[in-house]
C-alpha atoms as a PDB file:
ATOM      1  CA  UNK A   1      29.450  -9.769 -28.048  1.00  0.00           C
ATOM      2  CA  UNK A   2      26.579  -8.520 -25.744  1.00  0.00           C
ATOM      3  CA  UNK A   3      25.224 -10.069 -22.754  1.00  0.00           C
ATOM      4  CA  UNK A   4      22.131  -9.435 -21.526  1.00  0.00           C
ATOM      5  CA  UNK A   5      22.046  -7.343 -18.395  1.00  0.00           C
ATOM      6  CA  UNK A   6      20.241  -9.110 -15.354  1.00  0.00           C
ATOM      7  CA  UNK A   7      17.131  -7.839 -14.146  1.00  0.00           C
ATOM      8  CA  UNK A   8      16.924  -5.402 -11.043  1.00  0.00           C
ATOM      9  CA  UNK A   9      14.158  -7.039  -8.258  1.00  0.00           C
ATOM     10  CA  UNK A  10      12.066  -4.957  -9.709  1.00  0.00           C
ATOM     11  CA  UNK A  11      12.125  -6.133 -13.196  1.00  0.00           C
ATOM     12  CA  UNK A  12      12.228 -10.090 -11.790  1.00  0.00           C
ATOM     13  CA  UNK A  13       8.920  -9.079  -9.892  1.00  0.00           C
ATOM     14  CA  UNK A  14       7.150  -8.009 -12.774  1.00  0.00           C
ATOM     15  CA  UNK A  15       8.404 -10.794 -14.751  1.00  0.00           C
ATOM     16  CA  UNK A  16       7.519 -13.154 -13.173  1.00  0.00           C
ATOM     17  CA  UNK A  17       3.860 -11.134 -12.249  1.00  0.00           C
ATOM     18  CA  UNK A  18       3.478 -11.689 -15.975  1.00  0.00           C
ATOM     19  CA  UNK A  19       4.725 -15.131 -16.260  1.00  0.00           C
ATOM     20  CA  UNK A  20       1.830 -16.433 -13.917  1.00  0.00           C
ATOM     21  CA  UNK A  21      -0.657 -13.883 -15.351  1.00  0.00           C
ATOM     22  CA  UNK A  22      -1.291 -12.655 -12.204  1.00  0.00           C
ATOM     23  CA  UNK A  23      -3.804  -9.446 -12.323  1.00  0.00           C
ATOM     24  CA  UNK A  24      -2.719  -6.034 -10.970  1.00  0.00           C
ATOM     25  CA  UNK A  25      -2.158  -5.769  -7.518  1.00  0.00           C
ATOM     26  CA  UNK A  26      -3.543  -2.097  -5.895  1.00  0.00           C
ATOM     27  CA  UNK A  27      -2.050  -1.164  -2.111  1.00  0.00           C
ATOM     28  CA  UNK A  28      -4.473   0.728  -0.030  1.00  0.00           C
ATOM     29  CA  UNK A  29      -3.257   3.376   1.962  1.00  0.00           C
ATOM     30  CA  UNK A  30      -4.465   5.701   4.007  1.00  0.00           C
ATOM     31  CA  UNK A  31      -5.448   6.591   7.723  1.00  0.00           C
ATOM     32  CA  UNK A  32      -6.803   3.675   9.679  1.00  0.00           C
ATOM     33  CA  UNK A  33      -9.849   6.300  10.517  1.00  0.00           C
ATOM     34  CA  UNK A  34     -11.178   5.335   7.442  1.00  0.00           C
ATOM     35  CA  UNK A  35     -11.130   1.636   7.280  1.00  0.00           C
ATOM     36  CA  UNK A  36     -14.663   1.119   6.370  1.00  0.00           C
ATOM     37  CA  UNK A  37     -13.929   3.231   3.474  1.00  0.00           C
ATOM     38  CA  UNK A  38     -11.172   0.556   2.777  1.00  0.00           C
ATOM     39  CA  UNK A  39     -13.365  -2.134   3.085  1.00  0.00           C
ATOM     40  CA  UNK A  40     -15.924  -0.701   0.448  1.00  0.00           C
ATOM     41  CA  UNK A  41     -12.157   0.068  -2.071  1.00  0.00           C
ATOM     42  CA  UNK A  42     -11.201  -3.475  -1.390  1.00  0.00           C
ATOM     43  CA  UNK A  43     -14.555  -4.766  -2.595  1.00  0.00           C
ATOM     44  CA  UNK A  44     -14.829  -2.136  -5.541  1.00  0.00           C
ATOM     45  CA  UNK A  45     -11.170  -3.284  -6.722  1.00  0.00           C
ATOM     46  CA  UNK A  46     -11.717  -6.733  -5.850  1.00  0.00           C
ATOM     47  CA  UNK A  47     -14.923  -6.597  -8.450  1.00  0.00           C
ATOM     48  CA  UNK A  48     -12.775  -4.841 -11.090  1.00  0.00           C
ATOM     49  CA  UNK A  49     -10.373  -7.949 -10.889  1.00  0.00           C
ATOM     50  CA  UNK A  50      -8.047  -6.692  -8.775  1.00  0.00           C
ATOM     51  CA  UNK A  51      -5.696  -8.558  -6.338  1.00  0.00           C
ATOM     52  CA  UNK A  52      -6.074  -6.013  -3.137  1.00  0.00           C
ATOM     53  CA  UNK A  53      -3.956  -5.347  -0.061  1.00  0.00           C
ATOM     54  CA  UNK A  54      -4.235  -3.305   2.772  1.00  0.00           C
ATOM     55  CA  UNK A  55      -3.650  -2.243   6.480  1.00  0.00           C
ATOM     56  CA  UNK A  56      -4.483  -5.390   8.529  1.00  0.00           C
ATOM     57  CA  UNK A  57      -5.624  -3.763  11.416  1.00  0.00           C
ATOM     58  CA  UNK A  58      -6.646  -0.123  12.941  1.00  0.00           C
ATOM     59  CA  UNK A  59      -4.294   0.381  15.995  1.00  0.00           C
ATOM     60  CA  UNK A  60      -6.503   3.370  16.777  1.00  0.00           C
ATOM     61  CA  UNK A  61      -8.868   0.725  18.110  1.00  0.00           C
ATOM     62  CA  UNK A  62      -8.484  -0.989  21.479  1.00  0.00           C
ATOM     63  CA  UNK A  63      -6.974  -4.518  21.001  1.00  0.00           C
ATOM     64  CA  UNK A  64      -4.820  -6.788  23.687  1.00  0.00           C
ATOM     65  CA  UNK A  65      -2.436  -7.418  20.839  1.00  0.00           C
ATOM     66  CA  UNK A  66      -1.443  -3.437  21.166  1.00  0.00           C
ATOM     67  CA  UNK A  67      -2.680  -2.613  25.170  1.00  0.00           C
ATOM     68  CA  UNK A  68       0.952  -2.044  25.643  1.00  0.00           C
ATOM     69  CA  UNK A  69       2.572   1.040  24.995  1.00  0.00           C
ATOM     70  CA  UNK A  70       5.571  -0.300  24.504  1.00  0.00           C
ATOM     71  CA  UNK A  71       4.902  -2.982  22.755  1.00  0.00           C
ATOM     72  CA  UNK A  72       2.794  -0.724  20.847  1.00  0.00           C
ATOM     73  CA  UNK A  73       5.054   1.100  19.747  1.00  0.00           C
ATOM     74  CA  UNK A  74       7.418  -1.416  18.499  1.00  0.00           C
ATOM     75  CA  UNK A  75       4.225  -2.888  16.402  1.00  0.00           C
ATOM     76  CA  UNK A  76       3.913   0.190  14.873  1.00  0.00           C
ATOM     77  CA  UNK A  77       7.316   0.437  13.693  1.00  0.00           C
ATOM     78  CA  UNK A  78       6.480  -3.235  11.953  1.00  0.00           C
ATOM     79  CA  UNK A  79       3.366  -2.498  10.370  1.00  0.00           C
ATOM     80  CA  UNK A  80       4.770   0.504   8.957  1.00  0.00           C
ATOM     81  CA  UNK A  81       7.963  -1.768   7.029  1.00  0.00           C
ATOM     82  CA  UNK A  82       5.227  -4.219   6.102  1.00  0.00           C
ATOM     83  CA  UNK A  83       3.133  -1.264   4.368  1.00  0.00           C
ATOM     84  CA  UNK A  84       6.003  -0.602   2.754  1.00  0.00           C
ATOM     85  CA  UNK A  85       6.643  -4.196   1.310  1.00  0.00           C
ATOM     86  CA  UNK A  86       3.195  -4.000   0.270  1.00  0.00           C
ATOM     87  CA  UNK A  87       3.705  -0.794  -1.473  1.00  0.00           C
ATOM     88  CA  UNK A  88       6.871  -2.156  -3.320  1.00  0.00           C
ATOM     89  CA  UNK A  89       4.887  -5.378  -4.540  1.00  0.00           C
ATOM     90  CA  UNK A  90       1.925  -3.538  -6.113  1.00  0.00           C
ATOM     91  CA  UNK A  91       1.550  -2.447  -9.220  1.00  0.00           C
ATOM     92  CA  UNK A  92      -0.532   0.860  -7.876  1.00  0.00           C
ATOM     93  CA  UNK A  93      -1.744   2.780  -5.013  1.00  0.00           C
ATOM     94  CA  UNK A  94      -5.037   3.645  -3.886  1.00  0.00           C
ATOM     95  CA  UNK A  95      -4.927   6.202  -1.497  1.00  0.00           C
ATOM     96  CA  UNK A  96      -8.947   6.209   0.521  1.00  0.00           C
ATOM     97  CA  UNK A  97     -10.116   9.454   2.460  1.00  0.00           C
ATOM     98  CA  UNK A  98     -10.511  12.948   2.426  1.00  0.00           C
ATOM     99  CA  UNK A  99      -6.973  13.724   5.060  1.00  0.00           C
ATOM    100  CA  UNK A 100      -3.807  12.875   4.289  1.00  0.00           C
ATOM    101  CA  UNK A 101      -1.953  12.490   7.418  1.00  0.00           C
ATOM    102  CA  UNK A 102       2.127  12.158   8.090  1.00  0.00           C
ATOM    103  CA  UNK A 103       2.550   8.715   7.439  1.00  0.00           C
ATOM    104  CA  UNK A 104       0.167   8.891   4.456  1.00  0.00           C
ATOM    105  CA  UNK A 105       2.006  11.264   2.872  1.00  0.00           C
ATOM    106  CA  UNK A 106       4.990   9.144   4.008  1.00  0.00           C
ATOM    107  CA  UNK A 107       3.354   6.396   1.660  1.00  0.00           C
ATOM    108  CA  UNK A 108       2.751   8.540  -0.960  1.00  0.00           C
ATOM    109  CA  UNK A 109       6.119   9.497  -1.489  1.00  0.00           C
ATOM    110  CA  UNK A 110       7.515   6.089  -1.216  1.00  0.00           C
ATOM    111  CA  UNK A 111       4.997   5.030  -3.524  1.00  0.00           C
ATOM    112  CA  UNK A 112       6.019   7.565  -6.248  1.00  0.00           C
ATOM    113  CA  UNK A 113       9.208   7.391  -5.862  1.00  0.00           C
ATOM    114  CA  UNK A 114       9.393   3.718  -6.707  1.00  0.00           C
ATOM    115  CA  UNK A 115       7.187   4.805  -9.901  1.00  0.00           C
ATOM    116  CA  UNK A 116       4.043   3.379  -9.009  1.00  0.00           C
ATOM    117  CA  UNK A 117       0.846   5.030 -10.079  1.00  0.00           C
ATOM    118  CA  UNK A 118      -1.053   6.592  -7.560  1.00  0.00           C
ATOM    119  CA  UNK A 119      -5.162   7.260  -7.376  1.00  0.00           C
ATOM    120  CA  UNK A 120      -7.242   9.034  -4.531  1.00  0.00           C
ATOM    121  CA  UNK A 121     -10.895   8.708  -3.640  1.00  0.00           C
ATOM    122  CA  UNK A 122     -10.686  12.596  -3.016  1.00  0.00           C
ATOM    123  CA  UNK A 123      -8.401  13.848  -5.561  1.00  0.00           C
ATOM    124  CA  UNK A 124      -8.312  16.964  -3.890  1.00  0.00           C
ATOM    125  CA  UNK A 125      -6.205  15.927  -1.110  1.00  0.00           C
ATOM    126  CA  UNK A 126      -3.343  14.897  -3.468  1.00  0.00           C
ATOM    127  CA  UNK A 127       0.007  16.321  -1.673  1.00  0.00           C
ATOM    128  CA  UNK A 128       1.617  16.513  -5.140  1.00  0.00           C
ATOM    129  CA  UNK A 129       4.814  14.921  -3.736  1.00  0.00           C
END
């Protein structure tokens, strides 16, 4: 007699993803240096019926919540895990901008090697990780 083998988190994600008919969900990544470029991706994805996420906020910019170095710093190290979460619930990547930076390529990598399908704006700048 066989029993059926439960499903990883991955599996129960995309289950259920399909269960509620939910429409594919694109992460965009890249540096915060081109977040107007993510704006005009999030509305070009949006259009083609796509639910978008992306970096919530460019810490290049001057803003009280991040004044702190410290404090800074211990942000970044947040924003970066919740990146990641974002990465691991979408069903692709869409990686904006014509420089791929450390933590870009950091993405990249995570990104493929949870399988996820990943596109470019500038295909040329694809690390091939």
């Amino acid at each position: 007699m066989s029993y059926p083998q439960p499903l990883t988190p991955e599996e129960g994600l995309a289950d259920a993803k399909r269960q509620l008919s939910l429409p594919r969900i694109v992460v965009i990544c890249g540096s915060t240096r081109f977040m107007s470029e993510m704006v005009e991706a999030d509305l070009r994805e949006t259009i083609a019926g796509k639910i978008v996420v992306k970096p919530g906020c460019d810490m290049k910019s001057p803003h009280e919540l991040w004044s702190d170095p410290v404090e800074a710093e211990a942000l970044k190290v947040r924003l970066d895990e919740l990146h990641r979460a974002k990465i691991r619930l979408a069903d692709e990547v869409l990686v904006v901008g014509d420089y791929i930076g450390d933590s870009t390529r950091a993405e990249i990598s995570y990104a493929r090697s949870l399988g996820k399908p990943v596109r470019f704006t500038h295909p040329e700048v694809d690390p091939g990780v």
